[in-house]
Protein backbone atom coordinates (compact mmCIF):
# COMPACT_ATOMS: atom_id res chain seq x y z
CA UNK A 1 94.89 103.94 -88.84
CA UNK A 2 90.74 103.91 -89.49
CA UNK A 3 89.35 107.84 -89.99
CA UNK A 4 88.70 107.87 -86.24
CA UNK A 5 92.29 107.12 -85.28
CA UNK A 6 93.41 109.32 -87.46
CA UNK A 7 91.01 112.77 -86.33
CA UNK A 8 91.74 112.29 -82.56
CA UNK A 9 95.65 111.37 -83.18
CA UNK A 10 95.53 114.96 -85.12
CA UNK A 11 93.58 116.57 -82.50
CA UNK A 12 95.74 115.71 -79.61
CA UNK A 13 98.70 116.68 -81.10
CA UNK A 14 97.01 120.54 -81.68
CA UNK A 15 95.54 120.06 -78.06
CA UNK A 16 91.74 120.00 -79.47
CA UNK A 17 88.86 118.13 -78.53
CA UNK A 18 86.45 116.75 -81.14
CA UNK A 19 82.97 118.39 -81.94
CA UNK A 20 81.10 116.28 -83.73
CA UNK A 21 77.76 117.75 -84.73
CA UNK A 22 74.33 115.54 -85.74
CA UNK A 23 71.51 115.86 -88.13
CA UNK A 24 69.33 113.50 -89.65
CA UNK A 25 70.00 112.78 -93.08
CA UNK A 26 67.13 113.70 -95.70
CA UNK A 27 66.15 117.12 -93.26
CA UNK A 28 64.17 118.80 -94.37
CA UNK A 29 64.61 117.45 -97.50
CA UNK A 30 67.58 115.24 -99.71
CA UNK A 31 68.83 118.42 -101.74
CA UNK A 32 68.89 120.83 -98.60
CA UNK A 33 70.26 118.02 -96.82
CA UNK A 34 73.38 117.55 -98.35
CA UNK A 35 73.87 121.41 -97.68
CA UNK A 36 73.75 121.27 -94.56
CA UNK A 37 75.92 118.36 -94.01
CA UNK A 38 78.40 119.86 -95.90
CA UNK A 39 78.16 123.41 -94.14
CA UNK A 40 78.99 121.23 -90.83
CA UNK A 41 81.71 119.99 -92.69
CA UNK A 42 82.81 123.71 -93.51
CA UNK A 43 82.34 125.18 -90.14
CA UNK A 44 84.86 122.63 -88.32
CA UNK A 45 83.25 119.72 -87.56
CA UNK A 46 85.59 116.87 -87.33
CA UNK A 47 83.38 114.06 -87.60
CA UNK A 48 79.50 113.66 -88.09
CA UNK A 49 77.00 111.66 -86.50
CA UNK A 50 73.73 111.04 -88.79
CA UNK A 51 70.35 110.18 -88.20
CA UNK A 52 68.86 107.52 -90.76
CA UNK A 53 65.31 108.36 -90.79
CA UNK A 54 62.68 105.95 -88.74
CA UNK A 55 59.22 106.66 -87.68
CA UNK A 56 59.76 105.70 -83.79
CA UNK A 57 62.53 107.35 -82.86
CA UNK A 58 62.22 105.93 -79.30
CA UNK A 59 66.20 107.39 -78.06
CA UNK A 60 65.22 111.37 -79.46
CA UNK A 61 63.46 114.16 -78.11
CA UNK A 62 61.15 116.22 -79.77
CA UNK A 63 63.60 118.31 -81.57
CA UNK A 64 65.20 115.41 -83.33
CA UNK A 65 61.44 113.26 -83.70
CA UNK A 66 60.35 116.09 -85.84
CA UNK A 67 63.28 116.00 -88.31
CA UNK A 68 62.63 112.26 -88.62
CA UNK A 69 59.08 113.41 -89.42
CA UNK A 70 59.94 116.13 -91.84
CA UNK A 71 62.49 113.66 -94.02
CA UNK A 72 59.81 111.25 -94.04
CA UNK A 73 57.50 113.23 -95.37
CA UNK A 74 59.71 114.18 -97.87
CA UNK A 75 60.19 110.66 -99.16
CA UNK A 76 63.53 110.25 -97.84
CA UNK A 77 64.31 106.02 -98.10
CA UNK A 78 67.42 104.39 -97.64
CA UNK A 79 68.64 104.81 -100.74
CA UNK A 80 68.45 108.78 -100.44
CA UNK A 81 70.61 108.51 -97.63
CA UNK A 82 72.67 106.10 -99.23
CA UNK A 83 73.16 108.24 -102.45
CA UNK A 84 73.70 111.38 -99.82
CA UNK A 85 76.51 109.87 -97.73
CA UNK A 86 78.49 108.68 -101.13
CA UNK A 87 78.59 112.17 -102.56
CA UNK A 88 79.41 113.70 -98.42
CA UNK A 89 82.40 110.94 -98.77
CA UNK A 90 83.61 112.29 -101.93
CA UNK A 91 83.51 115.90 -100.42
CA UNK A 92 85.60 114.88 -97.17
CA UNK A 93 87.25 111.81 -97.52
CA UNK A 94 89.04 111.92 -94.45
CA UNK A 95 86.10 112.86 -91.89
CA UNK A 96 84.81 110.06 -90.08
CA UNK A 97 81.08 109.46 -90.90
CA UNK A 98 79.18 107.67 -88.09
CA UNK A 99 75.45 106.50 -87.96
CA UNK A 100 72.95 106.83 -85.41
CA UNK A 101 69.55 104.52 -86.32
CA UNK A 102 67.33 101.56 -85.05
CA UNK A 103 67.98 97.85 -85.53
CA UNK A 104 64.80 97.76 -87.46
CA UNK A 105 66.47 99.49 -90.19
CA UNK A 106 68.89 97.30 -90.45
CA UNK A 107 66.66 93.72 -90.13
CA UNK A 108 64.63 95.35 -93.30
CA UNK A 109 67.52 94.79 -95.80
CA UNK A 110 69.35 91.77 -93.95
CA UNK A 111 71.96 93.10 -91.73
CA UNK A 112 75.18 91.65 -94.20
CA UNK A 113 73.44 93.75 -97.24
CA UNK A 114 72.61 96.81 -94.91
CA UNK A 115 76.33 97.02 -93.70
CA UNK A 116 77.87 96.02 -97.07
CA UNK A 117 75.67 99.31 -98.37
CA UNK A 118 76.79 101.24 -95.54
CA UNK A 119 80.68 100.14 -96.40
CA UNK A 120 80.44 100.74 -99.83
CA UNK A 121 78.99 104.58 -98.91
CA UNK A 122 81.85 105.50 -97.34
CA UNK A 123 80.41 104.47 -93.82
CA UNK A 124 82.63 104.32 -90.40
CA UNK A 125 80.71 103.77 -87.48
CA UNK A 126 77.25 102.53 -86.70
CA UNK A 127 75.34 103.24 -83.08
CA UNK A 128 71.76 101.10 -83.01
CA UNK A 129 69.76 103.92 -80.69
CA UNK A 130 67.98 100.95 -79.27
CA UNK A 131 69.97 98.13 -78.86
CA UNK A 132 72.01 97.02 -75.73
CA UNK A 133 75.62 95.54 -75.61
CA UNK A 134 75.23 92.36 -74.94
CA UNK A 135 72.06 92.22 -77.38
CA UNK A 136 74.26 94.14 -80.00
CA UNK A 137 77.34 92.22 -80.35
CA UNK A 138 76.00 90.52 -83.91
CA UNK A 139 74.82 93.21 -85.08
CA UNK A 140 78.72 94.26 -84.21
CA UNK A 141 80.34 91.65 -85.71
CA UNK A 142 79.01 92.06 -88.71
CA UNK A 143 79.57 95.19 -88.90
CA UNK A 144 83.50 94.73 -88.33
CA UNK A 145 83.19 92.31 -91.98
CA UNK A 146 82.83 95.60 -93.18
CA UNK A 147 84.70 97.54 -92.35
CA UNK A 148 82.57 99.20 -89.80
CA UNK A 149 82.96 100.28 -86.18
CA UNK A 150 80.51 98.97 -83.78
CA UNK A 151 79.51 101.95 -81.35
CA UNK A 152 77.85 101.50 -78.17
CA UNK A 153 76.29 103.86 -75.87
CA UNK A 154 78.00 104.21 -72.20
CA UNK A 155 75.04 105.35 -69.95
CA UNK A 156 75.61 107.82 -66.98
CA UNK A 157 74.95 104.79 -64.47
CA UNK A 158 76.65 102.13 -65.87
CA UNK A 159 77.65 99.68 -63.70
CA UNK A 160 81.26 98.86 -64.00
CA UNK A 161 80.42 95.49 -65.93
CA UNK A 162 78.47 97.79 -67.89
CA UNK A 163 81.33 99.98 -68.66
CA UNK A 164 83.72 96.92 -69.04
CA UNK A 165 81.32 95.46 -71.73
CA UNK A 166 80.72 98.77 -73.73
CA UNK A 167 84.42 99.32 -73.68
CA UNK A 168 85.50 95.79 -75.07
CA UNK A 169 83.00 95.97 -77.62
CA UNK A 170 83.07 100.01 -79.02
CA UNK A 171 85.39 100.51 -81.92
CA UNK A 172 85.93 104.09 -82.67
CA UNK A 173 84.33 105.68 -79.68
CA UNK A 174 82.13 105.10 -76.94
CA UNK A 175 79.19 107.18 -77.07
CA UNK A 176 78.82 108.85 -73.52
CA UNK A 177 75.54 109.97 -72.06
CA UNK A 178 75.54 113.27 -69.80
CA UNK A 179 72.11 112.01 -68.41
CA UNK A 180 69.59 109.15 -68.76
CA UNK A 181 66.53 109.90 -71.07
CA UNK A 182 65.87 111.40 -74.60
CA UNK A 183 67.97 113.40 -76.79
CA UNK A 184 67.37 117.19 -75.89
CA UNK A 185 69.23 120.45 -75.73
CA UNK A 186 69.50 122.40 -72.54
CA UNK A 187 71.04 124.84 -70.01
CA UNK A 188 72.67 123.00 -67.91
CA UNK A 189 74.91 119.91 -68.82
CA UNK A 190 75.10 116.82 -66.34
CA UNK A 191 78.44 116.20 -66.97
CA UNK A 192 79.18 112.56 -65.31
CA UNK A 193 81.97 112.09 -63.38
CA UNK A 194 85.22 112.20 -63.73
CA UNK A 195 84.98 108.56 -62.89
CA UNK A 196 83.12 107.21 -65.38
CA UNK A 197 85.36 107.97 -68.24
CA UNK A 198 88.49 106.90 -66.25
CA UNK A 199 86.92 103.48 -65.72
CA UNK A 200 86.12 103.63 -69.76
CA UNK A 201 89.74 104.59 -70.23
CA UNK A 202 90.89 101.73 -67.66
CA UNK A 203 89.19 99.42 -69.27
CA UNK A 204 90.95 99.60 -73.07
CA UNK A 205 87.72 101.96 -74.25
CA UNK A 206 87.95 103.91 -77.58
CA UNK A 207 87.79 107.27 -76.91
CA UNK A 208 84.67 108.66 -74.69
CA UNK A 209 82.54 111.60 -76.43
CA UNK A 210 80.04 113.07 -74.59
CA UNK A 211 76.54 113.49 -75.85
CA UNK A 212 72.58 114.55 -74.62
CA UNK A 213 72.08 117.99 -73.70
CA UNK A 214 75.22 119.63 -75.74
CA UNK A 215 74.10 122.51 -76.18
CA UNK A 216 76.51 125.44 -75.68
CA UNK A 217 80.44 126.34 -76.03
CA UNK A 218 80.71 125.59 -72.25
CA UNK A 219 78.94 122.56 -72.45
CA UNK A 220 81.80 120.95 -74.71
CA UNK A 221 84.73 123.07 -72.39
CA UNK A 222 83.00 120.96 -69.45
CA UNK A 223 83.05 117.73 -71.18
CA UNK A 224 86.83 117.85 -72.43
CA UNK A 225 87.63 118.71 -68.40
CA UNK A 226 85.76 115.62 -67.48
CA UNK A 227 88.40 113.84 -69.78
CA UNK A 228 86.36 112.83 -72.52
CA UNK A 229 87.77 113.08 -76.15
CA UNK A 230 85.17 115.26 -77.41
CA UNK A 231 81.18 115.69 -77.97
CA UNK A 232 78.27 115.17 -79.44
CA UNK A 233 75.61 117.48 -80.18
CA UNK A 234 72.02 117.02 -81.94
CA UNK A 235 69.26 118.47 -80.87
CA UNK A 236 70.95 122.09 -80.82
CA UNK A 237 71.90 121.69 -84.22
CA UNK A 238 68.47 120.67 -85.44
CA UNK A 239 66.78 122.97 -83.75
CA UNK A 240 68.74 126.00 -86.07
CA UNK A 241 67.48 123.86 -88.94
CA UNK A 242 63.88 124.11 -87.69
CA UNK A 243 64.07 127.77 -86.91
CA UNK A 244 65.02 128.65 -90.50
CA UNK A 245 63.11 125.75 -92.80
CA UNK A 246 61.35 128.61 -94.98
CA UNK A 247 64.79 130.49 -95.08
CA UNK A 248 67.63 127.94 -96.28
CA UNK A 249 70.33 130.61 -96.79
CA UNK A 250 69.82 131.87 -93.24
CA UNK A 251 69.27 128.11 -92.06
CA UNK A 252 72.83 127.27 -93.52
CA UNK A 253 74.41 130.77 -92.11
CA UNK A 254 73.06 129.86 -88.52
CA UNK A 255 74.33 126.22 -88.60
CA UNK A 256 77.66 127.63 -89.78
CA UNK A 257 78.03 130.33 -86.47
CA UNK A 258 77.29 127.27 -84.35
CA UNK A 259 79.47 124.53 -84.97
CA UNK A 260 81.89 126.85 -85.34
CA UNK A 261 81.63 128.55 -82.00
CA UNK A 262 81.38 124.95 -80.76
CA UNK A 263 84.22 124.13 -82.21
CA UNK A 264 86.00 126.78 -80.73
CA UNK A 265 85.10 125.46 -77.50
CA UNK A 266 87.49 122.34 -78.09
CA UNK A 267 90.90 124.39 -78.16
CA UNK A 268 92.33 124.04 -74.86
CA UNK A 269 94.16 126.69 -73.34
C-alpha cells in the first residue's frame, strides 16, 4: 500500500478521521519553516498538505496570499522547498506529504523534471489549485511515472459527470470543497451533502477530505458525519503563524494546541 492507503487503513481500524493540516512551505521563512512543519507533525497530524510558493495565488484567500508573500520575500525558490520536504521525509517517513501549487510551477522546470524532483523528495500527492480534470489529466499521468498521486478538487456543485471524472482520475484522495470560492477560515462550515460524497464513494473515488472554511473542532466532527474520510484545514493554521511571526516559540506552541485539538475532533465516539 502507497502512504495514503496505509494512514486511512490505520485510521479506520482506531475509528479516526484524518486531519490533515496546511502551510505553505518557506513561511515565514525556510529555517522557521521546517519547525513548523514538523510541530504539525508532532501535534497529530496525519498527513500534510503544502503550499509551494507562487505570486498569484488565484485558489487562496487572504490569509494564505500573505504567506505566499512573506516566503517570497524571504527568497524561498523551489529548491528551498525541495531541500525542506527531503529533510520533513527523513523526520516522518510514513506521513503522506501532498502538494498544493499552480501549473505554472510546474511548466517552469518541464513537468517530467518537476515531478521526478518532487519523487525524489519524498513527494505523494500533487493538487494543481488551478487546473480542471479534464485539463489536468497530463499533468496526472505524469505524475503517476513517478510515483505520484494525481489529486483533484471535487467542487460543492459538481455535476455528477463532474464527480464521475474527479473520482476516476484522484489517486489518494479527492479534495472536497465545503463551498465555492477562496480558501478562508470561518464560523460556520457548509458542509455539502451527504450526497455528494456518496456519489464520490459510488463512483470508485479515493477517499473524500473536506476542505475551505475548516476552521474549528466541530467543523472536522461535521465533516466525518457527512462521510468524508477526513479534512483539510489552511487558512486557520496560517493565520496562528501570522499572529505570532515576531514570537516563534509562541507561534510553534499555538500551532501545536490547534492541530491537536483538531485532531481530537477525528475520534469518533
Amino acid at each position: 500500500m502507497n502512504r495514503y492507503q496505509e494512514c486511512f487503513s490505520k485510521l479506520s481500524q482506531k475509528n479516526e478521521g484524518a486531519f490533515v493540516p496546511f502551510v505553505t512551505i518557506g513561511d515565514p521563512n525556510p529555517e522557521q519553516s521546517l519547525a513548523i512543519i514538523k510541530t504539525l507533525i508532532d501535534a497529530g497530524a496525519d498527513a500534510l498538505e503544502l503550499g509551494l510558493p507562487f505570486s498569484d495565488p488565484v485558489a487562496d484567500g487572504p490569509v494564505i496570499q500573505r504567506a505566499n508573500i512573506r516566503a517570497l520575500a524571504a527568497g524561498v525558490k523551489l529548491q528551498h522547498c525541495l531541500d525542506i520536504l527531503t529533510e520533513v521525509r527523513a523526520y516522518a517517513p510514513d506521513i503522506p506529504i501532498g502538494l498544493l501549487l499552480y501549473a505554472n510551477l510546474a511548466f517552469a522546470q518541464g513537468l517530467d523534471k518537476f515531478y521526478g524532483r518532487l519523487s525524489a523528495a519524498g513527494v505523494d500527492s500533487v493538487l494543481l489549485a488551478d487546473v480542471p480534470v479534464k485539463e489536468g489529466l497530463r499533468f496526472g499521468e505524469v505524475a503517476k511515472r513517478h510515483g505520484i498521486a494525481p489529486i483533484f478538487i471535487a467542487p460543492p456543485d459538481a455535476s455528477e459527470a463532474t464527480l464521475q471524472a474527479v473520482a476516476k482520475a484522484s489517486e489518494g484522495y479527492v479534495y472536497l470543497l465545503s463551498r465555492a470560492g477562496v480558501t478562508g477560515a470561518g464560523d460556520s462550515l457548509a458542509t455539502p451533502a451527504e450526497g455528494l460524497i456518496e456519489s464520490l464513494k459510488q463512483a470508485g473515488s479515493a477517499p473524500p477530505l473536506l476542505g475551505f472554511g475548516v476552521a474549528q473542532p466541530h467543523h472536522v466532527e461535521a465533516a466525518l458525519a457527512a462521510g468524508a474520510t477526513g479534512a483539510i484545514s489552511g487558512s486557520a493554521v496560517v493565520q496562528r503563524i501570522e499572529d505570532n511571526l515576531d514570537q516563534p516559540d509562541k507561534m510553534l506552541s499555538a500551532l501545536h494546541e490547534f492541530v491537536s485539538s483538531m485532531k481530537a475532533a477525528t475520534r469518533k465516539p
